[in-house]
Protein backbone atom coordinates (compact mmCIF):
# COMPACT_ATOMS: atom_id res chain seq x y z
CA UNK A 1 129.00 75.12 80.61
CA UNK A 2 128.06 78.71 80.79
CA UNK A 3 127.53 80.09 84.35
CA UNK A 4 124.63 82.25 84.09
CA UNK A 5 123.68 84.79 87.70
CA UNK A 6 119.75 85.69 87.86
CA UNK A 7 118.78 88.37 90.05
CA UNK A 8 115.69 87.41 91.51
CA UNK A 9 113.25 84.57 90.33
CA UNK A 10 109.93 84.00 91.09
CA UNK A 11 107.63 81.40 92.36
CA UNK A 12 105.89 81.46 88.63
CA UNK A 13 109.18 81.53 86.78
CA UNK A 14 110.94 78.50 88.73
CA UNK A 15 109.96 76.24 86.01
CA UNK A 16 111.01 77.89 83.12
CA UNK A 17 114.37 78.56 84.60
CA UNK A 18 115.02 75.50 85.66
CA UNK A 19 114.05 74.14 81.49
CA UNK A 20 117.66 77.02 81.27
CA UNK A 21 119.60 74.61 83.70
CA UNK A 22 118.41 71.39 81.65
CA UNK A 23 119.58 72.75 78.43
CA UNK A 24 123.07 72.95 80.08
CA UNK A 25 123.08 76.35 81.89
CA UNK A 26 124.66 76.49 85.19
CA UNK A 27 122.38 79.06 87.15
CA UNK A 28 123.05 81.07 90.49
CA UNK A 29 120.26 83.18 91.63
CA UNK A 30 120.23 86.04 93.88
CA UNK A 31 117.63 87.19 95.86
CA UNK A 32 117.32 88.51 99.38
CA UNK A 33 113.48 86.06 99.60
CA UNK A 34 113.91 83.52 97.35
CA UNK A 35 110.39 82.01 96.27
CA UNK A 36 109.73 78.56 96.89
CA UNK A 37 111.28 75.63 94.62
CA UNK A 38 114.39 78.25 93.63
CA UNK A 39 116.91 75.87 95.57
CA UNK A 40 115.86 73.07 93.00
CA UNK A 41 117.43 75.16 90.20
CA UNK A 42 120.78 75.89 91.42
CA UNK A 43 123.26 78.14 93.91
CA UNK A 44 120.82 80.67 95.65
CA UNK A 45 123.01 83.47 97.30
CA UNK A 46 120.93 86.11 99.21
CA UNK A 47 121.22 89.85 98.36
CA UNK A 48 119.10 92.88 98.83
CA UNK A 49 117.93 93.14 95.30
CA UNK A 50 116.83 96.45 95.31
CA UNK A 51 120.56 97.63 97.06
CA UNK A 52 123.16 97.81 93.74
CA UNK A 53 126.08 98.16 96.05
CA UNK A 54 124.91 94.70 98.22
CA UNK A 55 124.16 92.59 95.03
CA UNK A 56 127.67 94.04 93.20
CA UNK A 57 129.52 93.12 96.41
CA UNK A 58 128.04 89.57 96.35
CA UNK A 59 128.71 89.04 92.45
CA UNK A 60 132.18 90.06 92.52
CA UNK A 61 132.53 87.29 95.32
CA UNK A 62 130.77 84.91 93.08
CA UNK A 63 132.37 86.21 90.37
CA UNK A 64 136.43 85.53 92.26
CA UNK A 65 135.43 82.06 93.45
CA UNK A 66 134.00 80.58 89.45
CA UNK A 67 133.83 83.27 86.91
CA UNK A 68 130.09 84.26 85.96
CA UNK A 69 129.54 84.58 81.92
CA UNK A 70 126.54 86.60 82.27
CA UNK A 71 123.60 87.98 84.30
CA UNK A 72 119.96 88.47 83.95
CA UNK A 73 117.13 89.68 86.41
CA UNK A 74 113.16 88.84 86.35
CA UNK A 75 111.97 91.48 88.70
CA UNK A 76 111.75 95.42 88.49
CA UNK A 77 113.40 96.34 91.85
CA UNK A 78 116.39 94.52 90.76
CA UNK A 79 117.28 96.06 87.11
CA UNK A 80 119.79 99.01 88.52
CA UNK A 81 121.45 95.78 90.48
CA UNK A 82 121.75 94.11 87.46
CA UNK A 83 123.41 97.11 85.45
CA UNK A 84 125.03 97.52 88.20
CA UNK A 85 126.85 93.79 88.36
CA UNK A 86 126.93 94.06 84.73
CA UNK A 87 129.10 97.35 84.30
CA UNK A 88 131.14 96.13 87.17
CA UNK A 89 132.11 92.73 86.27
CA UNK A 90 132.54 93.70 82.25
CA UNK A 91 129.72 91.35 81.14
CA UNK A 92 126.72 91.76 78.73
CA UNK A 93 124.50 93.94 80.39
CA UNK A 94 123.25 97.75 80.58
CA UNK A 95 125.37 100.46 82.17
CA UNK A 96 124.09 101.45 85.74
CA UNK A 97 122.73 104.61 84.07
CA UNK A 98 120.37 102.96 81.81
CA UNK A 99 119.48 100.48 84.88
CA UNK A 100 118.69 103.81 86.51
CA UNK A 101 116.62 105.34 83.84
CA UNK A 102 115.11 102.21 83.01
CA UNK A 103 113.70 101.87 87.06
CA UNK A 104 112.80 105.50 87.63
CA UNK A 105 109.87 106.90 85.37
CA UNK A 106 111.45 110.68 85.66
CA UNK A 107 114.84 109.56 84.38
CA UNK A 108 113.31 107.82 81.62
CA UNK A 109 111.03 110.70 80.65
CA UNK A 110 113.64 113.30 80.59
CA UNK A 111 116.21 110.95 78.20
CA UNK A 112 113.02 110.34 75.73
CA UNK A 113 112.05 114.07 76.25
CA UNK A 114 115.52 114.69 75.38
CA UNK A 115 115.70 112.34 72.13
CA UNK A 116 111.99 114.26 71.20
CA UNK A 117 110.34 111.48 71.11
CA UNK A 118 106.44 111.13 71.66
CA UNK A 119 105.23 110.60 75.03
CA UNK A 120 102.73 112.58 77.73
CA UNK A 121 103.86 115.74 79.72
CA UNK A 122 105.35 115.03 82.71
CA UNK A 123 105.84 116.83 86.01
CA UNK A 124 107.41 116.00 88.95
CA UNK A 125 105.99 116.58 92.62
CA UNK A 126 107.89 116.44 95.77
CA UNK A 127 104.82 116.98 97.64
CA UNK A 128 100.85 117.43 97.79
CA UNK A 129 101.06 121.26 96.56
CA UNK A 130 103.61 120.19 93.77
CA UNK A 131 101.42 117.73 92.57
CA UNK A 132 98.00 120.24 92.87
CA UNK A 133 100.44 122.98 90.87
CA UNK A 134 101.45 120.37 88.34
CA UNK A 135 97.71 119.10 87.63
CA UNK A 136 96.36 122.94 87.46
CA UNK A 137 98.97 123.42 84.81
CA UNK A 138 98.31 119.94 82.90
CA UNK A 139 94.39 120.24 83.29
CA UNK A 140 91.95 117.76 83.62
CA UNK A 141 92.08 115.13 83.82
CA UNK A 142 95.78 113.83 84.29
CA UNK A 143 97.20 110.50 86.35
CA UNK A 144 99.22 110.42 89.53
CA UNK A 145 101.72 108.02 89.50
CA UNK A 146 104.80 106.81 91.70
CA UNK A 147 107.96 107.74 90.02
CA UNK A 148 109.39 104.09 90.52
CA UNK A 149 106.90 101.39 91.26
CA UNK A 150 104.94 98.66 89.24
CA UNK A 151 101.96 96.34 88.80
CA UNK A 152 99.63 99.78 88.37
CA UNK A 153 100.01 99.94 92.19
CA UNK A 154 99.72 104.32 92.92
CA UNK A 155 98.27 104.95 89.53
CA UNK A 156 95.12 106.98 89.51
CA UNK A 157 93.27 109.32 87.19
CA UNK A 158 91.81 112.42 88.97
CA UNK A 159 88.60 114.38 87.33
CA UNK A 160 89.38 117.56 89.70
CA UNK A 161 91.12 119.63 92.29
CA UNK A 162 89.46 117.90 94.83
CA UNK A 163 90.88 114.44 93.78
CA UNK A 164 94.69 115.25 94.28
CA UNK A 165 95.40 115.19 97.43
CA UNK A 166 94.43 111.22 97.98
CA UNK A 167 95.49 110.54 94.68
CA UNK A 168 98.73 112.12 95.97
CA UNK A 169 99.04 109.82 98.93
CA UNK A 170 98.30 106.71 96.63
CA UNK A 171 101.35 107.10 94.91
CA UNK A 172 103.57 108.29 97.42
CA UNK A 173 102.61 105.27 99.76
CA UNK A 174 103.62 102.91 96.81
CA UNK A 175 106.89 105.01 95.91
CA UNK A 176 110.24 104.27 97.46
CA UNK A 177 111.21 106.23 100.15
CA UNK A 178 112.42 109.88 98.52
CA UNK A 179 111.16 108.90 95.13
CA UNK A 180 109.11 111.41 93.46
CA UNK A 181 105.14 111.60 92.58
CA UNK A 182 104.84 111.78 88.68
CA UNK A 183 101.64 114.60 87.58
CA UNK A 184 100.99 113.53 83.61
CA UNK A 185 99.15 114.52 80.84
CA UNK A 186 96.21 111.57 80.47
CA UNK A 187 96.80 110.23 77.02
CA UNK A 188 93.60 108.46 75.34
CA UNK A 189 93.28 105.76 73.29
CA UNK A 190 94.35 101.59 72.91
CA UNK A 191 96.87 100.62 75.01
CA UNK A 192 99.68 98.06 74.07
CA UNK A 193 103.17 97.03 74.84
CA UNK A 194 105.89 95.60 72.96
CA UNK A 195 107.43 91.87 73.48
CA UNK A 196 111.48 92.81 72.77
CA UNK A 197 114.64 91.12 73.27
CA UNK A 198 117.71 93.43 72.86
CA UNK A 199 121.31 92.17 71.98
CA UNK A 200 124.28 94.41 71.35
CA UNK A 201 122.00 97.27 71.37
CA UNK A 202 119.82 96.08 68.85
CA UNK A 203 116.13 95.71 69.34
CA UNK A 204 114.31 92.58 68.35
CA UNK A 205 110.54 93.17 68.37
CA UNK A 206 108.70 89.36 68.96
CA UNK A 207 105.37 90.28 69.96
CA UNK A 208 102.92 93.19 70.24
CA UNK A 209 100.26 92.81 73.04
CA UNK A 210 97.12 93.97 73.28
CA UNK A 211 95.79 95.50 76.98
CA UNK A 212 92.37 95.85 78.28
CA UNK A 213 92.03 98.12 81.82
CA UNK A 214 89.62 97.74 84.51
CA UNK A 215 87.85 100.49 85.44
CA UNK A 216 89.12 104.07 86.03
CA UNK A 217 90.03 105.83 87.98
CA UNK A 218 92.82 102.77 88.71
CA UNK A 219 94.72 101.46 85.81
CA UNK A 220 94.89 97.75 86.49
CA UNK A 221 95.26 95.49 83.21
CA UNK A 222 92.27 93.13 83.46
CA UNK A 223 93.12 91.10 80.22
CA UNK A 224 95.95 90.73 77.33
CA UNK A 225 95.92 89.39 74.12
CA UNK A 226 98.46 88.08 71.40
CA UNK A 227 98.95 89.22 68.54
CA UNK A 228 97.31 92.94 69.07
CA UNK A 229 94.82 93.44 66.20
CA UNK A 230 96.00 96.16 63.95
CA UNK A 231 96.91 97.18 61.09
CA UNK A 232 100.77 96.87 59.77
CA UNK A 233 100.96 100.91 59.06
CA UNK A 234 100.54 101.03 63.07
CA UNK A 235 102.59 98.35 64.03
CA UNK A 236 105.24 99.68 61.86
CA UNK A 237 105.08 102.70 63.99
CA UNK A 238 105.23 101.05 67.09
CA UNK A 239 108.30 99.02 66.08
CA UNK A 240 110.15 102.62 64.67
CA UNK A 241 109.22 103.98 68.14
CA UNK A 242 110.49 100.94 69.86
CA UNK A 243 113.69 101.06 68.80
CA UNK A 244 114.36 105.00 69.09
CA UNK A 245 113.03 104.34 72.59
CA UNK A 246 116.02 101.94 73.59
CA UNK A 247 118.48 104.03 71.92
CA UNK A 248 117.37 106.79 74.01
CA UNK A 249 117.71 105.21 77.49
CA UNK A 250 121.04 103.27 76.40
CA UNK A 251 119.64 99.59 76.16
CA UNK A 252 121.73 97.15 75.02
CA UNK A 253 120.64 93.76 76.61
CA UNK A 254 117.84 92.06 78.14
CA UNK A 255 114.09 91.59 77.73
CA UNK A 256 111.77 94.76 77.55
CA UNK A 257 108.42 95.30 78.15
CA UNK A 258 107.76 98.78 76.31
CA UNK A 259 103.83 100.38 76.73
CA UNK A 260 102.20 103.03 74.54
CA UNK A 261 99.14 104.40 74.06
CA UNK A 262 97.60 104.39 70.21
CA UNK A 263 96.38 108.02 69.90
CA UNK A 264 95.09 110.04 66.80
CA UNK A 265 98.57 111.81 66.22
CA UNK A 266 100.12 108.33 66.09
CA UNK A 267 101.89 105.85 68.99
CA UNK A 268 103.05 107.86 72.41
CA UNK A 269 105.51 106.06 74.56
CA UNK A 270 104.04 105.43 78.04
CA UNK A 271 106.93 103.89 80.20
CA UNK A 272 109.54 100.89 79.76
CA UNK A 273 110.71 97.83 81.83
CA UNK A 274 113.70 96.62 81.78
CA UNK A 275 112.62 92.90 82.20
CA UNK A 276 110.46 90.44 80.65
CA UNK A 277 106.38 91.18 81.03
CA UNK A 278 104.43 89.65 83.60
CA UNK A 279 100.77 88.75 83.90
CA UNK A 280 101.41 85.97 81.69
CA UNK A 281 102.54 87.40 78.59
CA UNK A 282 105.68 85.94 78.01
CA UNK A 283 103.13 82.82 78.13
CA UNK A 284 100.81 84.23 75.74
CA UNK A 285 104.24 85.50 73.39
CA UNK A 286 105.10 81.28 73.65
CA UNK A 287 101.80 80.15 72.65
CA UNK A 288 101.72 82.06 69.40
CA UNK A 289 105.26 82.86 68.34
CA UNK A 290 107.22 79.79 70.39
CA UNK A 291 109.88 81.75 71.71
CA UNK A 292 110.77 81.74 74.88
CA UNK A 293 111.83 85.09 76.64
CA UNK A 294 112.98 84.21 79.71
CA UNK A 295 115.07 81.47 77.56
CA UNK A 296 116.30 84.38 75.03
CA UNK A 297 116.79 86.92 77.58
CA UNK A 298 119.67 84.19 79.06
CA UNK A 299 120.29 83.64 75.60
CA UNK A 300 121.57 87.52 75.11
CA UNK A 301 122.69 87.49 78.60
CA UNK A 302 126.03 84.85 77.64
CA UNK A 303 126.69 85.69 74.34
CA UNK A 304 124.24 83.13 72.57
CA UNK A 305 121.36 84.73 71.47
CA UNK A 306 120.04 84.31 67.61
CA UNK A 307 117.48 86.42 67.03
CA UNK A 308 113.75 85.33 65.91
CA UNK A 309 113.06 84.65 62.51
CA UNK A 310 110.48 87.10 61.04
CA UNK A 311 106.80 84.76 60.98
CA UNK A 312 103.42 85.01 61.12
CA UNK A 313 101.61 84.35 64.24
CA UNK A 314 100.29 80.67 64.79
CA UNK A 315 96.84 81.62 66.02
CA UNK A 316 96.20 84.13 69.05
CA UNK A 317 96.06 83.94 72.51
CA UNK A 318 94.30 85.89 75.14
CA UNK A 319 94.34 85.87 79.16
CA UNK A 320 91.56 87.34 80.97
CA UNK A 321 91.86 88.21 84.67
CA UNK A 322 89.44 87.30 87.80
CA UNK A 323 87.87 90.07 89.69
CA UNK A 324 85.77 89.39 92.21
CA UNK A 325 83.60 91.66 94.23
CA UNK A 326 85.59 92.93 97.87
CA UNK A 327 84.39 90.88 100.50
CA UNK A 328 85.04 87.82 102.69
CA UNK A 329 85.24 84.54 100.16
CA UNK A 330 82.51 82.34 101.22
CA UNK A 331 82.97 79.86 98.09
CA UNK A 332 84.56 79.31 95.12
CA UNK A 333 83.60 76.84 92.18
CA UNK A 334 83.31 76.58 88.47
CA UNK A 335 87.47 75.31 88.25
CA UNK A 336 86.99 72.12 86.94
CA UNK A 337 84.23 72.91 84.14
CA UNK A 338 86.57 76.35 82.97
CA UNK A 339 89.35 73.97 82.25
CA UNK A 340 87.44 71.22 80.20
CA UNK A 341 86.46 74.25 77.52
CA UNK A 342 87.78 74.01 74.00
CA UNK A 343 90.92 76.08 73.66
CA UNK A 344 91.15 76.85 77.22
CA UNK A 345 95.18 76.70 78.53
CA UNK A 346 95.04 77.74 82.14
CA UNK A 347 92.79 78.40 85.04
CA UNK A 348 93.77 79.65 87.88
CA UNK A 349 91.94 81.13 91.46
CA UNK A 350 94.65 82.05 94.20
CA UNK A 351 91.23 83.00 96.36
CA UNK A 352 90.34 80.94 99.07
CA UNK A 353 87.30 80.77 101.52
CA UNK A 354 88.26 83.12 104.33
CA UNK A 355 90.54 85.18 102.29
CA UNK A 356 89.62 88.69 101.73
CA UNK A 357 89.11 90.42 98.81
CA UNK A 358 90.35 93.86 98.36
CA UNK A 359 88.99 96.76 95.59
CA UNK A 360 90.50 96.26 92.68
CA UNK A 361 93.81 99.13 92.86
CA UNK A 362 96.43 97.03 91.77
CA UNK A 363 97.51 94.11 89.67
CA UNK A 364 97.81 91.77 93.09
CA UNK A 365 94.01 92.55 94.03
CA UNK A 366 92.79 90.08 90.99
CA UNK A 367 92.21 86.92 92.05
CA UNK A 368 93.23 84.81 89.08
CA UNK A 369 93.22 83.93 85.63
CA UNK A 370 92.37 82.33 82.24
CA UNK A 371 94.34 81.69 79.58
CA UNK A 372 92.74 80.81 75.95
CA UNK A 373 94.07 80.51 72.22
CA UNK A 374 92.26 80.38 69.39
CA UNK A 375 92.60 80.59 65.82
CA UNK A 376 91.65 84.86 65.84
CA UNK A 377 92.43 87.08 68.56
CA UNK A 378 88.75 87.15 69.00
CA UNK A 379 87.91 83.62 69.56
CA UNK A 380 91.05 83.56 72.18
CA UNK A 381 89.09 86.35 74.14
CA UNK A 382 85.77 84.87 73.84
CA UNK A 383 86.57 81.59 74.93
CA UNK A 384 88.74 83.31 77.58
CA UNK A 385 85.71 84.84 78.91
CA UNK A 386 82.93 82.13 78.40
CA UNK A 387 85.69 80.25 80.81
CA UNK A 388 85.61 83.56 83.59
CA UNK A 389 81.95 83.32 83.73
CA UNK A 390 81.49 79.63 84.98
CA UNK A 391 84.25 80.66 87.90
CA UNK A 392 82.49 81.90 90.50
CA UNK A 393 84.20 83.60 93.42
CA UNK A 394 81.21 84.55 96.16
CA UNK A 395 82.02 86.85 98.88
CA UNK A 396 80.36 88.68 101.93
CA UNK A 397 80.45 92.25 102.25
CA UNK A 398 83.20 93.72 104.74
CA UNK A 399 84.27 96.79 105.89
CA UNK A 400 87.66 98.24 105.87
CA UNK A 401 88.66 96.09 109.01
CA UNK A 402 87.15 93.02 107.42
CA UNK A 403 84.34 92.61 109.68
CA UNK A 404 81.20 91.74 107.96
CA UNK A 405 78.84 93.71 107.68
């Protein structure tokens, strides 16, 4: 039975691991918190995830008592621990480079930058002035973003001058400590990432995935949808640019998440992860293709992976996210009636009277979800969104202290 060590799983994934350790998988995760239900899966070992020296020290210990045959992670802080155990133990896995470049947006820019490949200018600030320097030479208007954070948390376009300074503090507040602020060109047009599972360092492309935003100036994904509608000349593209992507950053394992923008002069590459998507995609990617990523990124993890077959897409499916208005909740209702719709997969409202609501800045400020398929990309969305409007989150004004007012 391969022995299989997964750097930090959570709450939302426990299921789907645990389907890894009923096909015959013996699991160990590591985590420093593990999420509820993880100690029904396996060994949990605790580990700072986001420390690579902790989480090698603790797999070689695993590693000495029962050998490990591979490791995985689920969450961005831990990918440079992964790499990390990887390279040290001699399994499948990245190099601690690539786990580097693939965590830190400035290391990834300068390796594509240095492969030439197409992407938005990029300047690094160590400071308010850097980043007001940086945006006068870019122009206007360009996006502030942490160097090394997720979830869209310290993203923010700014129109003007005016607008760096708190956009500055946005994304140094969500940064790790002595992590840089990223000043970059704003790139228009349709957003989308790529679905990929990588084995011996070659790129296997399952699913494009189509993003909608929320309103600017934050950049918090407010809906997805599988298969992305266009045309084969552009997904071609995509695919190319995928795979010179990985090659450029060293990737030669694991699940990636891959996001560009579809511009005039063709695809540009907006940033990388080095682990499978979240907001539900990997649920949408099931629903239409019927592979399971978190099963193939284990898969390529121990030495077992077969890659997809080439098919067409059964169908399309589509999540739409819940936004309610800031405030106090006072009620919620409309559950039960969203999930008796035709094609409707999934409702969910984590919102509960007396919780507050913040703006909407990041992807944890959305308070829930439908998922729909349907047999075009858009009847998924539209029956997504006839769902969303019978959910009905109310909430009292409040001011910054939540105090109504």
């Amino acid at each position: 039975m391969p022995r299989l060590l997964i750097l930090g799983v959570p709450a939302s994934a426990v299921a789907r691991v645990a389907a890894l350790r009923d096909g015959g998988t013996e699991l160990v995760v590591m985590d420093g918190k593990p999420a509820d239900g993880v100690e029904t899966i396996g060994e949990v070992v605790r580990a700072d995830l986001s420390d690579p020296a902790d989480c090698l020290l603790t797999a070689m210990r695993l590693h000495e008592r029962v050998p490990l045959d591979g490791v995985m992670t689920l969450t961005e802080w831990a990918v440079p621990s992964c790499a990390a155990i990887a390279q040290g133990l001699r399994l499948r896995g990245n190099t601690y480079d690539t786990g580097i470049s693939l965590r830190r947006k400035d290391e990834m820019r300068r390796r594509w930058a240095a492969a030439g490949l197409p992407q938005p200018e990029s300047i690094a600030a160590a400071s308010c002035d850097e980043a007001a320097e940086a945006a006068g030479r870019l122009g206007f208007p360009c996006v502030v973003k942490p160097a090394d954070a997720s979830a869209s948390e310290g993203v923010s376009l700014v129109e003007e001058l005016a607008g760096v300074p708190a956009a500055y503090e946005a994304a140094a507040r969500a940064a790790r400590p002595g992590r840089h602020v990223l000043v970059e060109e704003f790139v228009r047009g349709a957003e989308v990432s790529v679905e990929t599972v990588v084995c011996d360092a070659r790129p296997h492309v399952v699913a494009v995935t189509a993003k909608s935003l929320g309103p600017l100036p934050r950049f918090v994904e407010i809906g997805h949808l599988v298969p992305a509608p266009f045309d084969s000349t552009e997904r071609d593209d995509v695919v190319r640019l995928t795979a010179a992507a990985h090659a450029a950053l060293g990737c030669r394992y694991g699940v990636t998440h891959t996001e560009f923008k579809l511009t005039d002069r063709g695809p540009r590459l907006i940033e990388m992860a080095g682990r499978p998507a979240g907001d539900k995609i990997t649920t949408l990617v099931r629903l239409v293709y019927g592979v399971e990523l978190i099963a193939a990124a284990a898969a390529a993890a121990i030495g077992l992976f077969t890659p997809p077959a080439d098919h067409a897409a059964s169908g399309a499916a589509a999540i739409r996210f819940v936004c309610a208005a800031p405030g106090r909740v006072s009620r919620v209702t409309g559950l039960e009636e969203a999930r008796r719709l035709v094609g409707v997969e999934a409702v969910e409202v984590s919102a509960r009277p007396g919780d507050m609501v913040p703006p909407l800045h990041r992807s944890q400020d959305r308070q829930g979800y439908v998922i729909a398929t349907g047999v075009t990309g858009a009847q998924a969305q539209a029956r997504a969104a006839a769902a969303c409007r019978l959910l009905r989150i109310e909430t009292a004004a409040a001011d910054a202290w939540g105090s109504e007012t």
